[in-house]
Protein backbone atom coordinates (compact mmCIF):
# COMPACT_ATOMS: atom_id res chain seq x y z
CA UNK A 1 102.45 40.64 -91.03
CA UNK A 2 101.79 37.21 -89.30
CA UNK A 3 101.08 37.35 -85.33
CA UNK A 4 104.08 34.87 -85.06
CA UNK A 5 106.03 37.21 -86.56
CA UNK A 6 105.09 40.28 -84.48
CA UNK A 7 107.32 41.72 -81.58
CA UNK A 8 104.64 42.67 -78.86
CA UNK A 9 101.89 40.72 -77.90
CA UNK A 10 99.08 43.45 -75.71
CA UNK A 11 96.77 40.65 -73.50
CA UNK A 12 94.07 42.74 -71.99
CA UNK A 13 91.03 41.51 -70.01
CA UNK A 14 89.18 41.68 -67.15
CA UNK A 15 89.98 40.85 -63.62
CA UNK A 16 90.08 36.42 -63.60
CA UNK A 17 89.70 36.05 -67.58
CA UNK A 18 93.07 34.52 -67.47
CA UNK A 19 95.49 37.04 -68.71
CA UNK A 20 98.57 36.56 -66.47
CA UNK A 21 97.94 32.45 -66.70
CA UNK A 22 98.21 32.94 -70.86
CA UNK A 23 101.56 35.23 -69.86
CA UNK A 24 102.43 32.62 -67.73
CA UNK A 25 102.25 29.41 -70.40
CA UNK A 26 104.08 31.44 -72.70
CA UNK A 27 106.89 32.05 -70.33
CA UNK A 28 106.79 28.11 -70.16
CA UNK A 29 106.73 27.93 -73.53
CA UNK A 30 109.93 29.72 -73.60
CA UNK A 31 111.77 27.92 -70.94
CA UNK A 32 110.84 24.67 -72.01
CA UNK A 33 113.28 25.79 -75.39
CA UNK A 34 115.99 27.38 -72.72
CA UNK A 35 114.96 30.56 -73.85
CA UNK A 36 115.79 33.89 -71.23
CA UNK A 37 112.56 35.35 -69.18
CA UNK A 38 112.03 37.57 -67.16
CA UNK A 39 108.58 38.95 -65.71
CA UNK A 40 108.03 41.92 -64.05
CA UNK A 41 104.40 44.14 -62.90
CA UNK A 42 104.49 47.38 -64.65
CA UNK A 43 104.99 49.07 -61.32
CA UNK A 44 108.19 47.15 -61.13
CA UNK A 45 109.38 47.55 -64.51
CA UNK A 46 108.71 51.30 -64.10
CA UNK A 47 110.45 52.11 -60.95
CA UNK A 48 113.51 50.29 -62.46
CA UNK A 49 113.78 52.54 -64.97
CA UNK A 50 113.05 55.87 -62.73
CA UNK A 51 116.08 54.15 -60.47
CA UNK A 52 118.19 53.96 -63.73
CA UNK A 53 117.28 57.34 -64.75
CA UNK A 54 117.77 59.21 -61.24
CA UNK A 55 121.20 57.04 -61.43
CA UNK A 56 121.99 58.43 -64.83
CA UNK A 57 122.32 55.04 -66.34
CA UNK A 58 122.49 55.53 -70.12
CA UNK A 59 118.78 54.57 -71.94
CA UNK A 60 121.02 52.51 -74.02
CA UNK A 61 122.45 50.47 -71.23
CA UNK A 62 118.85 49.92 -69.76
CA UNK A 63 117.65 48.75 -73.00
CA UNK A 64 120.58 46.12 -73.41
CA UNK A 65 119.70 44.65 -70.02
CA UNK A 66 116.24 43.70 -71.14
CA UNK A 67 117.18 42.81 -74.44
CA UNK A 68 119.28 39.96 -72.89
CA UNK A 69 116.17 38.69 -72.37
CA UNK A 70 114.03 36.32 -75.49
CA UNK A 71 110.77 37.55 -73.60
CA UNK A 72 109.89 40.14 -71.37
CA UNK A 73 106.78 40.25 -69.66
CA UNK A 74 104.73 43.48 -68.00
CA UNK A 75 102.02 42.18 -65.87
CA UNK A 76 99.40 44.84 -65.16
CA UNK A 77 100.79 47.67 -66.68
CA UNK A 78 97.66 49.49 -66.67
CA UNK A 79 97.75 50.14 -63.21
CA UNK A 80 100.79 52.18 -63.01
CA UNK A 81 100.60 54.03 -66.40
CA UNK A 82 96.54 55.13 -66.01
CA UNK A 83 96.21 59.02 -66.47
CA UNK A 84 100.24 59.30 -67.49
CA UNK A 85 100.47 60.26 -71.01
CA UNK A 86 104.10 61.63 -70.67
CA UNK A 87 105.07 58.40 -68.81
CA UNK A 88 102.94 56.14 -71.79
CA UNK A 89 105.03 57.67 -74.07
CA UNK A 90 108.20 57.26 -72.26
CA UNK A 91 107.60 53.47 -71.63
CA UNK A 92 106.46 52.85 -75.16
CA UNK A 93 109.53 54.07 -76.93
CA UNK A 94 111.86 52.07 -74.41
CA UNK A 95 110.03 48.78 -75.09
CA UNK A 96 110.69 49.82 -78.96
CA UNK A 97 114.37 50.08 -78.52
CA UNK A 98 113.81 46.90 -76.29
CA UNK A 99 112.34 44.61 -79.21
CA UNK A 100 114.36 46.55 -81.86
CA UNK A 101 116.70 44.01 -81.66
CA UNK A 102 114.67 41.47 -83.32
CA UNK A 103 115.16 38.90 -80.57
CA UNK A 104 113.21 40.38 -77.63
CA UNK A 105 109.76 39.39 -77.48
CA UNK A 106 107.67 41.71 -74.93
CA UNK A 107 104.18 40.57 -73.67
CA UNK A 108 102.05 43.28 -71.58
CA UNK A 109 99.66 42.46 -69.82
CA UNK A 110 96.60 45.37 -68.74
CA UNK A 111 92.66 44.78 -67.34
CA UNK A 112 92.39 47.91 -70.07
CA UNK A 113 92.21 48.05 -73.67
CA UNK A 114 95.38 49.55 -75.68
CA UNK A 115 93.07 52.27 -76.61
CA UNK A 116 92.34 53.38 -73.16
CA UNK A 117 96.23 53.55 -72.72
CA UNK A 118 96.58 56.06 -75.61
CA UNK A 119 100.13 57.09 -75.73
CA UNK A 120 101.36 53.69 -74.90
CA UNK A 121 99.74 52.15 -78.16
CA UNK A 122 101.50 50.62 -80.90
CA UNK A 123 101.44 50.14 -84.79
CA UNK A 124 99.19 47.15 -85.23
CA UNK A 125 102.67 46.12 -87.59
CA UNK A 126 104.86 45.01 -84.97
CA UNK A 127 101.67 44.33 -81.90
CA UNK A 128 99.31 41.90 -81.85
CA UNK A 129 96.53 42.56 -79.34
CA UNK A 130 94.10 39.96 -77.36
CA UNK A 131 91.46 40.86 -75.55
CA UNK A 132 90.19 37.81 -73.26
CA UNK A 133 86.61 37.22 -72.96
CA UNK A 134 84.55 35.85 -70.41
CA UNK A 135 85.80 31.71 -70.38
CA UNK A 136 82.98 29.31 -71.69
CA UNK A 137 81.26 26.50 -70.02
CA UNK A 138 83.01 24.40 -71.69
CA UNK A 139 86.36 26.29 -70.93
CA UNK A 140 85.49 26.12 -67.16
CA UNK A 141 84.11 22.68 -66.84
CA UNK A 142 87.35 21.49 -68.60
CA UNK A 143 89.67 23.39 -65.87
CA UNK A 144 87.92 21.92 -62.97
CA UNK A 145 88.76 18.03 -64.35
CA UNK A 146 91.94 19.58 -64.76
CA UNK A 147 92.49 20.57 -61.22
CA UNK A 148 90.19 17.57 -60.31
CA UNK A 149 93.36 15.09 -61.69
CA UNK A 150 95.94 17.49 -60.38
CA UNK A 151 94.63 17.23 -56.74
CA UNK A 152 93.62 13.68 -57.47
CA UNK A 153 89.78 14.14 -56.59
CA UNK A 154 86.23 13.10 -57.43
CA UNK A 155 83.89 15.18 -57.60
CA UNK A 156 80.64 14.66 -59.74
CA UNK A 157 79.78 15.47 -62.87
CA UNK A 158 76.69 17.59 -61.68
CA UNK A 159 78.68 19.51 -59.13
CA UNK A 160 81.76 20.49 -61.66
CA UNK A 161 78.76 21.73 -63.76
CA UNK A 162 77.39 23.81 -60.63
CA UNK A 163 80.77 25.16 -59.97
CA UNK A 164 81.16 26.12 -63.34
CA UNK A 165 77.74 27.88 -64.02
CA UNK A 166 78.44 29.75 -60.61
CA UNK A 167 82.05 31.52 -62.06
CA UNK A 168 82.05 34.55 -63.55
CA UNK A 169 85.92 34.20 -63.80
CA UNK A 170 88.76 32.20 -62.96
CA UNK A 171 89.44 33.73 -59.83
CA UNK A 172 85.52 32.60 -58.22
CA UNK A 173 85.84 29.10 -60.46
CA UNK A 174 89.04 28.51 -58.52
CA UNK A 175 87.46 29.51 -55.19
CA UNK A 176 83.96 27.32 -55.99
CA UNK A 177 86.76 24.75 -56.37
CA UNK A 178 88.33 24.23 -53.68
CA UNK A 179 85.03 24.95 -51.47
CA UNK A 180 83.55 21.95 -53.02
CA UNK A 181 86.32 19.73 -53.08
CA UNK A 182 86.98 19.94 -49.28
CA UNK A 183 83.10 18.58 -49.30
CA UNK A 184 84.58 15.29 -51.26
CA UNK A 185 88.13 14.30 -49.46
């Protein structure tokens, strides 16, 4: 089966590889074709469905609101599911029924590997997992002219180099950022 044509995308990295940004242009993907989104942290996504459940919602009816939706997105669903096999299970056969509908697209997002998150784990059929690496020089140095034209700044070639050999991940790249480009307004 071709990635296009696969239901669940699983984007795991560490912390500042760039996961939730990747979510995040694929969301704009989608809008940009007035497609439905909606994005939601595990925890969130999670305690909705406890809510529904204490409420006695039918799984069905919880199901049909997120398959409304042409993409759903989990951000950091590692952090709430981590040492909950029962609940892994739980969540995985919802977002099943979610993208059993053949429209649904569900992205999650998780700093941990799919095998890590055992019960949560799907058939490599219908998910296609990512794992982000650390970005490359090149990668980094080409963000930085990036947010160099978006702020509308000049900064030399040297020190975007510098900036970019000091990152380990987006997050300090980001931060190296905007420390040197206060040095050249």
């Amino acid at each position: 089966m071709e990635a296009k044509n696969k239901k669940i995308i699983w984007i795991s990295g560490r912390c500042g590889y760039g996961k939730t940004e990747f979510a995040n242009s694929v969301i704009g993907a989608f809008d940009r074709t007035n497609k439905k989104t909606i994005k939601l942290s595990g925890k969130d996504f999670v305690d909705f469905l406890v809510e529904k459940i204490k409420s006695r919602t039918p799984i069905e009816e919880m199901v049909y609101h997120f398959q409304n939706y042409d993409l759903l997105v989990l951000d950091d669903i590692d952090y709430v599911l981590s040492g909950k096999p029962r609940t892994q299970r739980e969540i995985k056969e919802v977002v099943k029924m979610i993208v059993s509908n053949n429209k649904t697209k569900v992205i999650l997002v998780s700093q941990k590997r799919a095998r890590k998150i055992r019960k949560l784990k799907f058939d490599s059929n219908c998910c296609e997992y990512v794992r982000l690496k650390v970005p490359s020089i090149d990668f980094k140095i080409k963000l930085v002219e990036e947010w160099m034209d978006k702020e509308k700044l000049a900064v030399p070639e040297d020190k975007i180099k510098e900036i970019a050999d000091k990152s380990n991940n987006l997050f300090q790249l980001k931060g190296f950022f905007y420390q040197s480009s206060f040095k050249y307004l």
